[in-house]
C-alpha atoms as a PDB file:
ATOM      1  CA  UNK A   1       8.970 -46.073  -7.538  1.00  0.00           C
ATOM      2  CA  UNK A   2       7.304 -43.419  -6.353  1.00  0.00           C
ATOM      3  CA  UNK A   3       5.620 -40.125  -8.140  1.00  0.00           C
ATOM      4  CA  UNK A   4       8.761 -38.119  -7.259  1.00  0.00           C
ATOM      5  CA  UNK A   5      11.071 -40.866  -9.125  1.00  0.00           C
ATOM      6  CA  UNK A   6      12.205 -39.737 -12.653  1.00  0.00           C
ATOM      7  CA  UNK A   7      10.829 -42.809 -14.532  1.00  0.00           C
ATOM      8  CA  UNK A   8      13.063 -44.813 -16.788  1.00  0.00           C
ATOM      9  CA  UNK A   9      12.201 -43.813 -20.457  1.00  0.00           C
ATOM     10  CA  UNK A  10      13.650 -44.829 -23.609  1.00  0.00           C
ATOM     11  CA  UNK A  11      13.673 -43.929 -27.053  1.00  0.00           C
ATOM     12  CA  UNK A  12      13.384 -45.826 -30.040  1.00  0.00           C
ATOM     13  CA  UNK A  13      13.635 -44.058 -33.602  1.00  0.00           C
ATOM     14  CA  UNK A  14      10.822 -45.650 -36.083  1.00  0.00           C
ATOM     15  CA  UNK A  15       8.321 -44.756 -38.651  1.00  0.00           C
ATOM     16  CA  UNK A  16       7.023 -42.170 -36.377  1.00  0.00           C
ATOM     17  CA  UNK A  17      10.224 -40.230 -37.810  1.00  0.00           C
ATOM     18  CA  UNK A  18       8.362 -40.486 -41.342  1.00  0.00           C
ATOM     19  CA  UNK A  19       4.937 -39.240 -39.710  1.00  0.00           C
ATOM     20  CA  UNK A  20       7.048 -35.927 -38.445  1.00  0.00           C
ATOM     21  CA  UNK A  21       7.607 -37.115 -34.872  1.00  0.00           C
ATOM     22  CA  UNK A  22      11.380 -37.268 -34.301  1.00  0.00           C
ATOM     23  CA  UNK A  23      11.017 -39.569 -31.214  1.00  0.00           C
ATOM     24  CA  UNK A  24       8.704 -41.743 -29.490  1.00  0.00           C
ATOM     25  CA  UNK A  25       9.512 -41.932 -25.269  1.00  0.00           C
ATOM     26  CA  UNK A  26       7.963 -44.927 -23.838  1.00  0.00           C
ATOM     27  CA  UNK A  27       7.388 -44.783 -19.593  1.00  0.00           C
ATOM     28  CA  UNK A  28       7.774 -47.421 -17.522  1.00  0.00           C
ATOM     29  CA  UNK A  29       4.587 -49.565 -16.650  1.00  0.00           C
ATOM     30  CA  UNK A  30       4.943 -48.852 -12.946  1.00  0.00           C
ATOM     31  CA  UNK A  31       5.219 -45.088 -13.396  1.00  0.00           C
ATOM     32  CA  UNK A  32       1.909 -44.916 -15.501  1.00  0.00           C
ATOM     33  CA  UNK A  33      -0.197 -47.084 -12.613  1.00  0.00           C
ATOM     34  CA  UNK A  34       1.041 -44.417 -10.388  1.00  0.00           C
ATOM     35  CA  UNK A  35      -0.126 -41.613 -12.927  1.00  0.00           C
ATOM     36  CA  UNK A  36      -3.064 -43.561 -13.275  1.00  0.00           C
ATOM     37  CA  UNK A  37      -3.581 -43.560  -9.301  1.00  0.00           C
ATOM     38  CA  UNK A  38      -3.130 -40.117  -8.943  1.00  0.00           C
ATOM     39  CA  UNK A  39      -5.547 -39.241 -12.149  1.00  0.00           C
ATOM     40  CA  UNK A  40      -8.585 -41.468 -10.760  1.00  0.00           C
ATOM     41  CA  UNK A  41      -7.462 -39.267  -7.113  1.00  0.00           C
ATOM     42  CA  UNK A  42      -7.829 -35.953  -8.690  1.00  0.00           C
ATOM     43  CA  UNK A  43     -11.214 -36.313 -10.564  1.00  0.00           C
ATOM     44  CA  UNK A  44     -13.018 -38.016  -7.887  1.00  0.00           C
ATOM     45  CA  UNK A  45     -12.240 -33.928  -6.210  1.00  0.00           C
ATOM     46  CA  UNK A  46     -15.736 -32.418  -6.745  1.00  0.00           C
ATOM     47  CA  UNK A  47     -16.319 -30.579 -10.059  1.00  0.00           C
ATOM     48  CA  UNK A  48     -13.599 -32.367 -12.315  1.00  0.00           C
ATOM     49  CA  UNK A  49     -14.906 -35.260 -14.812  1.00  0.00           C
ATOM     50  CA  UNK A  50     -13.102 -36.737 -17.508  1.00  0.00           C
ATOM     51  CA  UNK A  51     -14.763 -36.220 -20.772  1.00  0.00           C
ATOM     52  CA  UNK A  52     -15.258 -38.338 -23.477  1.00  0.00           C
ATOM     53  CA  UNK A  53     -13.411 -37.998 -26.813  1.00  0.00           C
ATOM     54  CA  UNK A  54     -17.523 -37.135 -29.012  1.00  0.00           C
ATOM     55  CA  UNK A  55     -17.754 -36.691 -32.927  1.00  0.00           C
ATOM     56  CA  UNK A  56     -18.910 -33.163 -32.139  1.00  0.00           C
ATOM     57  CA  UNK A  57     -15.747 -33.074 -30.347  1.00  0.00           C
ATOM     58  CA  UNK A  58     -13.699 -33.881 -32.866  1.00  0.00           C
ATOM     59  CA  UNK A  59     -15.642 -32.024 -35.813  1.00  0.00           C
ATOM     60  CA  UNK A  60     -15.639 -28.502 -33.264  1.00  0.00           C
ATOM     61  CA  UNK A  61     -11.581 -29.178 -33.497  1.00  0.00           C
ATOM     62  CA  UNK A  62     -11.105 -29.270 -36.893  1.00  0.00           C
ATOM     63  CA  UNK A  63     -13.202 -25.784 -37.311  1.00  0.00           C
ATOM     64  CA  UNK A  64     -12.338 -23.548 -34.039  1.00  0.00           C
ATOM     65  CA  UNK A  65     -12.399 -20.366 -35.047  1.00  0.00           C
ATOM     66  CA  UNK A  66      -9.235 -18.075 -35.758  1.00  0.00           C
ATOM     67  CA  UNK A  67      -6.306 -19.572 -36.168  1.00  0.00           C
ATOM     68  CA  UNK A  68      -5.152 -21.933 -33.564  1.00  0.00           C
ATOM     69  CA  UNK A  69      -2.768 -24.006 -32.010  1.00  0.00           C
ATOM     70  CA  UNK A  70      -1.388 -26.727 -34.850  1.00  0.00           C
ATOM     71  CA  UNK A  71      -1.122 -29.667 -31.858  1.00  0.00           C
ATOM     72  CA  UNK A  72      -4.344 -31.874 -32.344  1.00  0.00           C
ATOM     73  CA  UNK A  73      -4.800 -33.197 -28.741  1.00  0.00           C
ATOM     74  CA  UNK A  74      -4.575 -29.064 -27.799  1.00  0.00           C
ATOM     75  CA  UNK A  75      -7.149 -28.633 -30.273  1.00  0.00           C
ATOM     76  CA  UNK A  76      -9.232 -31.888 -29.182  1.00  0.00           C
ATOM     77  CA  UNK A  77      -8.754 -30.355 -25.187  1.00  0.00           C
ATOM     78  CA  UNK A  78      -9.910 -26.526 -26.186  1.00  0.00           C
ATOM     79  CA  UNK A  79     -12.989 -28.483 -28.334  1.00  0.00           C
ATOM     80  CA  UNK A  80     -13.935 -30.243 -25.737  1.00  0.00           C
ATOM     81  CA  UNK A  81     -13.667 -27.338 -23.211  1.00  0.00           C
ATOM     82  CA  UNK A  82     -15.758 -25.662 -25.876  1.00  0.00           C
ATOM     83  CA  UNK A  83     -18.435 -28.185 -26.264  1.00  0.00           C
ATOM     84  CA  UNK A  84     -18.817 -28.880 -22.348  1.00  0.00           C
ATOM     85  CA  UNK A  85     -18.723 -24.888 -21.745  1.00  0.00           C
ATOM     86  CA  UNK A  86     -15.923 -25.725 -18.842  1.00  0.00           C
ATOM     87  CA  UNK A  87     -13.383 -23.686 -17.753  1.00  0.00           C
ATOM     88  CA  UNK A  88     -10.062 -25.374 -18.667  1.00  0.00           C
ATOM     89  CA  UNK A  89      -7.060 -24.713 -16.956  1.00  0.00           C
ATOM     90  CA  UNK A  90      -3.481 -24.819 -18.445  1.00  0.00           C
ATOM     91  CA  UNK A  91      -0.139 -23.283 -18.342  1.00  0.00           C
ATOM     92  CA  UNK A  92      -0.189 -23.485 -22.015  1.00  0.00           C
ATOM     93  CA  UNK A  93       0.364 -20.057 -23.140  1.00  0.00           C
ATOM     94  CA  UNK A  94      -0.846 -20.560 -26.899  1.00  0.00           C
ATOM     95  CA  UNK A  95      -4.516 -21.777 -24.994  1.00  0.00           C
ATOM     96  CA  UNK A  96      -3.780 -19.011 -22.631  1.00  0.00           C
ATOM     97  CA  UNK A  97      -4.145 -16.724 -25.498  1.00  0.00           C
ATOM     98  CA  UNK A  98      -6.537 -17.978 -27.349  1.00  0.00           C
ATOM     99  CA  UNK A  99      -9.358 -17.695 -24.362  1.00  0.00           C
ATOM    100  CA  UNK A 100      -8.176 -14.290 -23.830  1.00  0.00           C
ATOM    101  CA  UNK A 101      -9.598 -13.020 -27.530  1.00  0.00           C
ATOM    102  CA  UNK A 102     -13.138 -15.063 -25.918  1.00  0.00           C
ATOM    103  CA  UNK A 103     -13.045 -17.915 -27.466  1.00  0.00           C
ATOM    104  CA  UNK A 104     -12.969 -20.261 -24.224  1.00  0.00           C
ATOM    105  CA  UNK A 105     -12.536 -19.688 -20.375  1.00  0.00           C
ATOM    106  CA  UNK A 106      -9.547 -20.448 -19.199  1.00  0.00           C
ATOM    107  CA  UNK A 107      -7.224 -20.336 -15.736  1.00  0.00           C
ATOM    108  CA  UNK A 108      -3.384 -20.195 -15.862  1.00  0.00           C
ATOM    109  CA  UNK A 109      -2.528 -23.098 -13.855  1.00  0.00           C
END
């Protein structure tokens, strides 16, 4: 399998219904060592990291200012753009707007 592959997913229906997910996917173990692969290749490029999940992380989520996107990994990835004072780049336009009224930098991938 390589990166190019669609992976096999499939779907079960559980109590993540009740929690106000409709559907859980679940990849195939050989398509996440190759996402893995190409993570570790991307962040070793020079002026990437991978940061931490921090309690001031987590606390600067739950209080960003304005209103804001209602995802909580978005929020937890803006926070800890925030926090770091990195530019975070995304395609996501809700981000997108968001840095535009100052409250982050941010590229349009």
């Amino acid at each position: 399998m390589s990166f190019h592959d669609k992976p096999q997913l499939s779907r079960r229906h559980s109590m993540e219904r009740s929690m106000g997910y409709s559907e859980s996917i679940y990849v195939h173990s050989s398509y996440l060592k190759i996402m893995l692969g190409l993570l570790a290749e991307a962040v070793s490029a020079r002026g990437l990291s991978i940061e931490p999940l921090r309690a001031h992380v987590a606390i600067e989520a739950s209080s960003l200012p304005e209103t804001f996107h209602c995802d909580p990994a978005n929020r937890l990835i803006v926070a800890t753009a925030r926090v770091s004072d990195a530019a975070l780049m995304t395609r996501d336009q809700l981000i997108l707007d968001y840095a535009a009224r100052g409250h982050l930098t941010a590229i349009a991938a």
